[in-house]
PDB file of N, CA and C in Angstrom:
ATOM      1  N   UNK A   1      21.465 -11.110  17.306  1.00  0.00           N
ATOM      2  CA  UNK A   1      21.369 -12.059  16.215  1.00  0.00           C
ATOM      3  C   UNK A   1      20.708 -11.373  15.020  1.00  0.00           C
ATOM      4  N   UNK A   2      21.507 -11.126  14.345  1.00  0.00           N
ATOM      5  CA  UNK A   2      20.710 -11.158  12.360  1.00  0.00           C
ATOM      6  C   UNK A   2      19.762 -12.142  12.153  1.00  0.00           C
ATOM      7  N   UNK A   3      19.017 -11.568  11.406  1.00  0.00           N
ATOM      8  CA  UNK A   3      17.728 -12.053  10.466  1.00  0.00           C
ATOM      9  C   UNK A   3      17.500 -12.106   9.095  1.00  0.00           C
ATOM     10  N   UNK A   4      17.779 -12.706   7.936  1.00  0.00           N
ATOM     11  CA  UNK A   4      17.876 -12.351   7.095  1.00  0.00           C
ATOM     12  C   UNK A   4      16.261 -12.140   6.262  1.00  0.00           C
ATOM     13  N   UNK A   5      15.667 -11.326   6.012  1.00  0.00           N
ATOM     14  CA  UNK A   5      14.410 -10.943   5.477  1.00  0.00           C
ATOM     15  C   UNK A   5      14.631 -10.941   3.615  1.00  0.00           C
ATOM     16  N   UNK A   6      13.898 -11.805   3.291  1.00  0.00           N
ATOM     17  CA  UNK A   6      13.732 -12.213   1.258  1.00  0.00           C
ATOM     18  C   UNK A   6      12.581 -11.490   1.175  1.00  0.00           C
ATOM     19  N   UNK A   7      12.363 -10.670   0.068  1.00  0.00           N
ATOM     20  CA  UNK A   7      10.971 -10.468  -0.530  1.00  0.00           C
ATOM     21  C   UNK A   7      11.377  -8.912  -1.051  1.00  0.00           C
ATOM     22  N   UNK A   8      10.110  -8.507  -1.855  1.00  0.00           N
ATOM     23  CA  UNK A   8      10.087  -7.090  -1.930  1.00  0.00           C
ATOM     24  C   UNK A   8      10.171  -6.258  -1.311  1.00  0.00           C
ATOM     25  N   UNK A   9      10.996  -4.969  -2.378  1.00  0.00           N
ATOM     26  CA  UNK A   9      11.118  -3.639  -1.783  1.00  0.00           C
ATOM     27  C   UNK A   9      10.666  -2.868  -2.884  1.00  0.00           C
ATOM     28  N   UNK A  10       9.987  -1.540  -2.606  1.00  0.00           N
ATOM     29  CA  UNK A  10       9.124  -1.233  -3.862  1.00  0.00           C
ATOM     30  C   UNK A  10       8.946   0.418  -2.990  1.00  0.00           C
ATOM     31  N   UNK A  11       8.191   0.612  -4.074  1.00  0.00           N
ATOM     32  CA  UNK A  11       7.748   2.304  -3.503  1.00  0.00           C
ATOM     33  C   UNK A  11       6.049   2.266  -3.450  1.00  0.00           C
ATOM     34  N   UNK A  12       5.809   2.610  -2.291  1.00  0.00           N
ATOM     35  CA  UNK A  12       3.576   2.796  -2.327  1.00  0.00           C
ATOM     36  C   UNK A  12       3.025   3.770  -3.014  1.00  0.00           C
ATOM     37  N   UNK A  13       2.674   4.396  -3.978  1.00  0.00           N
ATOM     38  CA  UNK A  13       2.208   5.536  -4.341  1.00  0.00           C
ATOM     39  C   UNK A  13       0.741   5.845  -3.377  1.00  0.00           C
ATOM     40  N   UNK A  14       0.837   6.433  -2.356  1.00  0.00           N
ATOM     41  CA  UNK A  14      -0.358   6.632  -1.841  1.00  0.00           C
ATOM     42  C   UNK A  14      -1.118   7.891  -2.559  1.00  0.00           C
ATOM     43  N   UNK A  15      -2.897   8.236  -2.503  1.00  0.00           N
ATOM     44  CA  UNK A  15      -3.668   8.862  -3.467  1.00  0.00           C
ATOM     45  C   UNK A  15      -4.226   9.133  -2.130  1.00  0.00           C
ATOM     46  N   UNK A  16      -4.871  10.170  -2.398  1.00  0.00           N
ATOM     47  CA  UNK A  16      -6.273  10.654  -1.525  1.00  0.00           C
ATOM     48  C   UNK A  16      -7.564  11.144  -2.497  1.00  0.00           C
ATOM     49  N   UNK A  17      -8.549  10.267  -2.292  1.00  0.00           N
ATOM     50  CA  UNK A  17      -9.953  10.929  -3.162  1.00  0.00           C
ATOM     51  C   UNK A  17     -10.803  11.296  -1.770  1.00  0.00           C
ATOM     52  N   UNK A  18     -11.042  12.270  -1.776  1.00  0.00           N
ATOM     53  CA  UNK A  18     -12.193  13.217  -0.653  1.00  0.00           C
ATOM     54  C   UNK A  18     -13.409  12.393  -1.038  1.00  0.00           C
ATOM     55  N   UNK A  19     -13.974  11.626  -2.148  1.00  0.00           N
ATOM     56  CA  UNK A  19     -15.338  11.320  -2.282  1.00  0.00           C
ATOM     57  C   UNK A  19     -15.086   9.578  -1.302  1.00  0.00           C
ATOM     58  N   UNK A  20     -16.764   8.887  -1.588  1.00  0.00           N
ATOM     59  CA  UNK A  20     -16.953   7.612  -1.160  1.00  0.00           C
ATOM     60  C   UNK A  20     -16.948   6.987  -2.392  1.00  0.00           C
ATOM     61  N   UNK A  21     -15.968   6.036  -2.509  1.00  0.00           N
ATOM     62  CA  UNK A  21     -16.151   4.914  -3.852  1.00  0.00           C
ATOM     63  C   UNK A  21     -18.076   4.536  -3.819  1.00  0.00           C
ATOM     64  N   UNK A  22     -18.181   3.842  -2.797  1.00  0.00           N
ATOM     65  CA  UNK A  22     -19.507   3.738  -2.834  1.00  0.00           C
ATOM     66  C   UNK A  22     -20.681   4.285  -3.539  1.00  0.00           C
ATOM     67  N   UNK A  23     -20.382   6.037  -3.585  1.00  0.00           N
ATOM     68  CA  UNK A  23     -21.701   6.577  -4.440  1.00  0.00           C
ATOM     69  C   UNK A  23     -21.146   6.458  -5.922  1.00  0.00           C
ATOM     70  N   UNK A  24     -20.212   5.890  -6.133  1.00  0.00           N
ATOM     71  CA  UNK A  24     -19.359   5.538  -7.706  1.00  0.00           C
ATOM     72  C   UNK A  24     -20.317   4.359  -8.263  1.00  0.00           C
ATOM     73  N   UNK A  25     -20.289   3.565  -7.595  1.00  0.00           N
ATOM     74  CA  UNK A  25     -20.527   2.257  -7.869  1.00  0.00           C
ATOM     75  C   UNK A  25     -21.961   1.846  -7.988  1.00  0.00           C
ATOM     76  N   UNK A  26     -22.471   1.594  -8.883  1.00  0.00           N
ATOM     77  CA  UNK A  26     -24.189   1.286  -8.894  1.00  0.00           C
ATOM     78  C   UNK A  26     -23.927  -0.499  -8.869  1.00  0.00           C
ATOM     79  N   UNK A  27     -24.792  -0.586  -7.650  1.00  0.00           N
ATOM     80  CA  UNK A  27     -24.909  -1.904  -7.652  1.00  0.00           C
ATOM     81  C   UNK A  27     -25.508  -3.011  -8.686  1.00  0.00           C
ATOM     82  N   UNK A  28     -26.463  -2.163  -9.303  1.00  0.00           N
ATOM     83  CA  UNK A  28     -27.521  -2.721 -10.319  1.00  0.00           C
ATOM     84  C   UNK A  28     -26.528  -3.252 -11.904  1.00  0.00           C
ATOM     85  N   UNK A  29     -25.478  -2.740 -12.017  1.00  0.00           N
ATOM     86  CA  UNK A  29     -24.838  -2.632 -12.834  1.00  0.00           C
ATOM     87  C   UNK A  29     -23.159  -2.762 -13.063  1.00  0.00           C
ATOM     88  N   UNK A  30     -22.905  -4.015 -11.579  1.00  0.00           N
ATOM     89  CA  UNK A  30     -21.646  -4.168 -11.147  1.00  0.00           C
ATOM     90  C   UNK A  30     -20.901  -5.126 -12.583  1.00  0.00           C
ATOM     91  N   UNK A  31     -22.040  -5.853 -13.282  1.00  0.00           N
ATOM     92  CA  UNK A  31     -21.089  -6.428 -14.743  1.00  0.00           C
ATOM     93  C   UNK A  31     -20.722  -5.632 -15.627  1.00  0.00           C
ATOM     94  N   UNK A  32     -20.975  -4.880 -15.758  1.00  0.00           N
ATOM     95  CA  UNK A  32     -20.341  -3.202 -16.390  1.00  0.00           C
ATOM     96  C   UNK A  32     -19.226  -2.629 -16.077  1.00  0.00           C
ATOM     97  N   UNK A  33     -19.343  -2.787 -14.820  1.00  0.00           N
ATOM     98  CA  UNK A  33     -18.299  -1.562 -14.084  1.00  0.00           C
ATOM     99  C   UNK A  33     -16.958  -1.351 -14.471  1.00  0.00           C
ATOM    100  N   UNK A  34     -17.105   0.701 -14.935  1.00  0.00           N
ATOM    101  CA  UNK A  34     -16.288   1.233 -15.499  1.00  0.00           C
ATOM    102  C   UNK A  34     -15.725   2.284 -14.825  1.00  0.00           C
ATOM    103  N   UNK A  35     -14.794   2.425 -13.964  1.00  0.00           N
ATOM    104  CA  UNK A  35     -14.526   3.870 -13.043  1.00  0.00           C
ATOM    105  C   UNK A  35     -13.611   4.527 -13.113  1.00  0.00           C
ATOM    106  N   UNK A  36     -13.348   5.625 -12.725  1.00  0.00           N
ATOM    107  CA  UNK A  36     -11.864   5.880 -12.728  1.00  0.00           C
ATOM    108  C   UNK A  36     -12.547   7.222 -11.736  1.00  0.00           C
ATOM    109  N   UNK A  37     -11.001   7.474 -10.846  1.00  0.00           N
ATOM    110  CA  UNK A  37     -10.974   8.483 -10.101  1.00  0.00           C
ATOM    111  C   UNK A  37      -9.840   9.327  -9.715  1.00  0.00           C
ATOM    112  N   UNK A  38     -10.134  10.739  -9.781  1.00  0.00           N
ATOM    113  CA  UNK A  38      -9.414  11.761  -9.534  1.00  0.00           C
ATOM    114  C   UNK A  38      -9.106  12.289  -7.877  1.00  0.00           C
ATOM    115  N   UNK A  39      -7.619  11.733  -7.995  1.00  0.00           N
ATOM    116  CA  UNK A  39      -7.012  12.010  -6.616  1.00  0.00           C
ATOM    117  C   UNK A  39      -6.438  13.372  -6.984  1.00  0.00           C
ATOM    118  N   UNK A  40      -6.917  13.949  -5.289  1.00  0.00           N
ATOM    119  CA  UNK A  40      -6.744  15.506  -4.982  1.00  0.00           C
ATOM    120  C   UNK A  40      -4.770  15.442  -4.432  1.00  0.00           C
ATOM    121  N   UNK A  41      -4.225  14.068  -4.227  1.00  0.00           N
ATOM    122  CA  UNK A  41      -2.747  14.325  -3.930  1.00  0.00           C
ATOM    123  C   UNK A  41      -2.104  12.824  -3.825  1.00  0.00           C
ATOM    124  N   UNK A  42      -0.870  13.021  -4.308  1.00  0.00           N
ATOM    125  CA  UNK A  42      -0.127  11.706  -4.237  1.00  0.00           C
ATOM    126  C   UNK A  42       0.786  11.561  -3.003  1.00  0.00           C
ATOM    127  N   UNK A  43       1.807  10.917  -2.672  1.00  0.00           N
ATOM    128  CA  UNK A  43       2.467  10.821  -2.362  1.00  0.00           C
ATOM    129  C   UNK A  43       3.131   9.236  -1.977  1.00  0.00           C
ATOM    130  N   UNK A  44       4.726   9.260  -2.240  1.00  0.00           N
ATOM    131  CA  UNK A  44       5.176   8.085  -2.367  1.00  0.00           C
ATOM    132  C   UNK A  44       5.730   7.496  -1.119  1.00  0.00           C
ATOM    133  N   UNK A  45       6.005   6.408  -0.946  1.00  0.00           N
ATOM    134  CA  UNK A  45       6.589   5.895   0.973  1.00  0.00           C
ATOM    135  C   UNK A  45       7.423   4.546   0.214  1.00  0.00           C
ATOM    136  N   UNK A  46       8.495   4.396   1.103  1.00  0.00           N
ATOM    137  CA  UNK A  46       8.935   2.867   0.870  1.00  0.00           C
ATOM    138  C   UNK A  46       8.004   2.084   0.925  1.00  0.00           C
ATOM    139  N   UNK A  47       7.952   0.902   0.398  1.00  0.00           N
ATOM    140  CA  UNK A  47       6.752   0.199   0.587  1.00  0.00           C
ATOM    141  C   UNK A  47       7.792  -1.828   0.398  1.00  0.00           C
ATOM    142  N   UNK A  48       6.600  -2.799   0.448  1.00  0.00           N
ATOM    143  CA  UNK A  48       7.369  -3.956  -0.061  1.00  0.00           C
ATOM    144  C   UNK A  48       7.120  -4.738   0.944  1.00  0.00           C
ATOM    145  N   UNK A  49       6.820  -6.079   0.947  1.00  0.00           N
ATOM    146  CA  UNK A  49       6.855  -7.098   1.940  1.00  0.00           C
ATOM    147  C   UNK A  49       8.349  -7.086   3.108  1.00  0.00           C
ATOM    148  N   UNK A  50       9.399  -7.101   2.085  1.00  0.00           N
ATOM    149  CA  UNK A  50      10.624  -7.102   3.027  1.00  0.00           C
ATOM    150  C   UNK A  50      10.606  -5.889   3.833  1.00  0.00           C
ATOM    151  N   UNK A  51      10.495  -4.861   3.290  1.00  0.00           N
ATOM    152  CA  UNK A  51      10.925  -4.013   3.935  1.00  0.00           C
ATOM    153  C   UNK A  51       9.957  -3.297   5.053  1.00  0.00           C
ATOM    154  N   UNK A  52       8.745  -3.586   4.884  1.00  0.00           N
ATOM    155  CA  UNK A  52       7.631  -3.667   6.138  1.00  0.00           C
ATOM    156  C   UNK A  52       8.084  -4.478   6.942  1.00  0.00           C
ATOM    157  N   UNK A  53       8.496  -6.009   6.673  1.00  0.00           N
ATOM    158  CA  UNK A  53       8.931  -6.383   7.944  1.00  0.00           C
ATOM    159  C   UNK A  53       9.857  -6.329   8.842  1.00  0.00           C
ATOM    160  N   UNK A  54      10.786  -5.464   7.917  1.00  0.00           N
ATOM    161  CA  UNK A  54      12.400  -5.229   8.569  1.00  0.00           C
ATOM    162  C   UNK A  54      12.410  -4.349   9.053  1.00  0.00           C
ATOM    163  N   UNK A  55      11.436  -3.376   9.081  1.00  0.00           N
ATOM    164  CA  UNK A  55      10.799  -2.076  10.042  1.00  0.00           C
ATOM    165  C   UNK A  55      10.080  -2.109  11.017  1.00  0.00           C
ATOM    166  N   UNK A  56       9.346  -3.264  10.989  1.00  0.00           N
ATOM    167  CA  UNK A  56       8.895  -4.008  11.947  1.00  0.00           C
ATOM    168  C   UNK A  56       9.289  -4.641  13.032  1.00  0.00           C
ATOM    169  N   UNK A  57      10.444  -5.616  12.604  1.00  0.00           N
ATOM    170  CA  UNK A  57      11.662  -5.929  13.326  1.00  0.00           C
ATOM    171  C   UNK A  57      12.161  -5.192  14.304  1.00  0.00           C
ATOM    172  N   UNK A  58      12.759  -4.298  13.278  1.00  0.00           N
ATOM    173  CA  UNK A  58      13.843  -3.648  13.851  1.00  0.00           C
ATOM    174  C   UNK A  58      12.966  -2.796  15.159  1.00  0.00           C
ATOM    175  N   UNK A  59      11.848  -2.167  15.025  1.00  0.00           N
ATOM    176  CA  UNK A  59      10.616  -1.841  16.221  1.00  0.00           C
ATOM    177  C   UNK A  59      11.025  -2.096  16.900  1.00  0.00           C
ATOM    178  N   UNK A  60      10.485  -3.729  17.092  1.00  0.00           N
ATOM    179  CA  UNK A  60      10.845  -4.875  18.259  1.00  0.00           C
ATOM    180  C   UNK A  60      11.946  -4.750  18.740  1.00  0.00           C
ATOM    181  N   UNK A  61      13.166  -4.446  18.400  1.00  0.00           N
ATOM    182  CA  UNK A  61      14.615  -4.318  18.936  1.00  0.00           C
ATOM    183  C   UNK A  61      15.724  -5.897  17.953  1.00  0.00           C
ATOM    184  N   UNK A  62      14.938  -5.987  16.796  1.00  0.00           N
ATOM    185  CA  UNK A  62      15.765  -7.004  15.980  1.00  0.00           C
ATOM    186  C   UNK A  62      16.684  -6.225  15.269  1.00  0.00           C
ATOM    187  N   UNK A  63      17.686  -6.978  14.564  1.00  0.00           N
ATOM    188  CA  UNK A  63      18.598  -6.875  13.755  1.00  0.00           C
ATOM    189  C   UNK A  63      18.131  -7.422  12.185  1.00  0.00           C
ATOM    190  N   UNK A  64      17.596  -7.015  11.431  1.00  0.00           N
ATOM    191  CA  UNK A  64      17.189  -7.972  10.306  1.00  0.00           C
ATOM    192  C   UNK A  64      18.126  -7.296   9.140  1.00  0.00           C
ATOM    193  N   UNK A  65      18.308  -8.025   7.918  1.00  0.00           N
ATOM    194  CA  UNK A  65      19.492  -7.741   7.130  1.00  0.00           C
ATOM    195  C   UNK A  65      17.964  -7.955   5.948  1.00  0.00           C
ATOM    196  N   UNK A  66      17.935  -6.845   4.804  1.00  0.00           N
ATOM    197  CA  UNK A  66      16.880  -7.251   3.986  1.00  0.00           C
ATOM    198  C   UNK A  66      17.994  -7.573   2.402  1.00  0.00           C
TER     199      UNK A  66
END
């Protein structure tokens, strides 16, 4: 049996930062807060509500149509 799966399909840009957000962030001064951070590498993956679950599915041994 088909499944028909609605929703997004998109791309994840995943980042890697080697540091802890944590020592970024001063607590004393969270109505301020201004950050930005330098990732050491990107990389992109399918990404999307639909299409997580239709990978998911299909795991299980479903048929899903996205």
């Amino acid at each position: 049996m088909s499944i028909v799966i609605t929703g997004s399909v998109a791309y994840d840009y995943l980042m890697f930062y080697p540091g802890l957000y944590r020592e970024q962030i001063l607590p004393d001064r969270l109505d301020k807060i201004s950050l930005s951070f330098l990732a050491e590498s990107m990389r992109k993956e399918r990404g999307g509500v639909a299409a997580n679950i239709a990978y998911t599915m299909k795991l299980l041994g479903a048929d899903p149509i996205v």
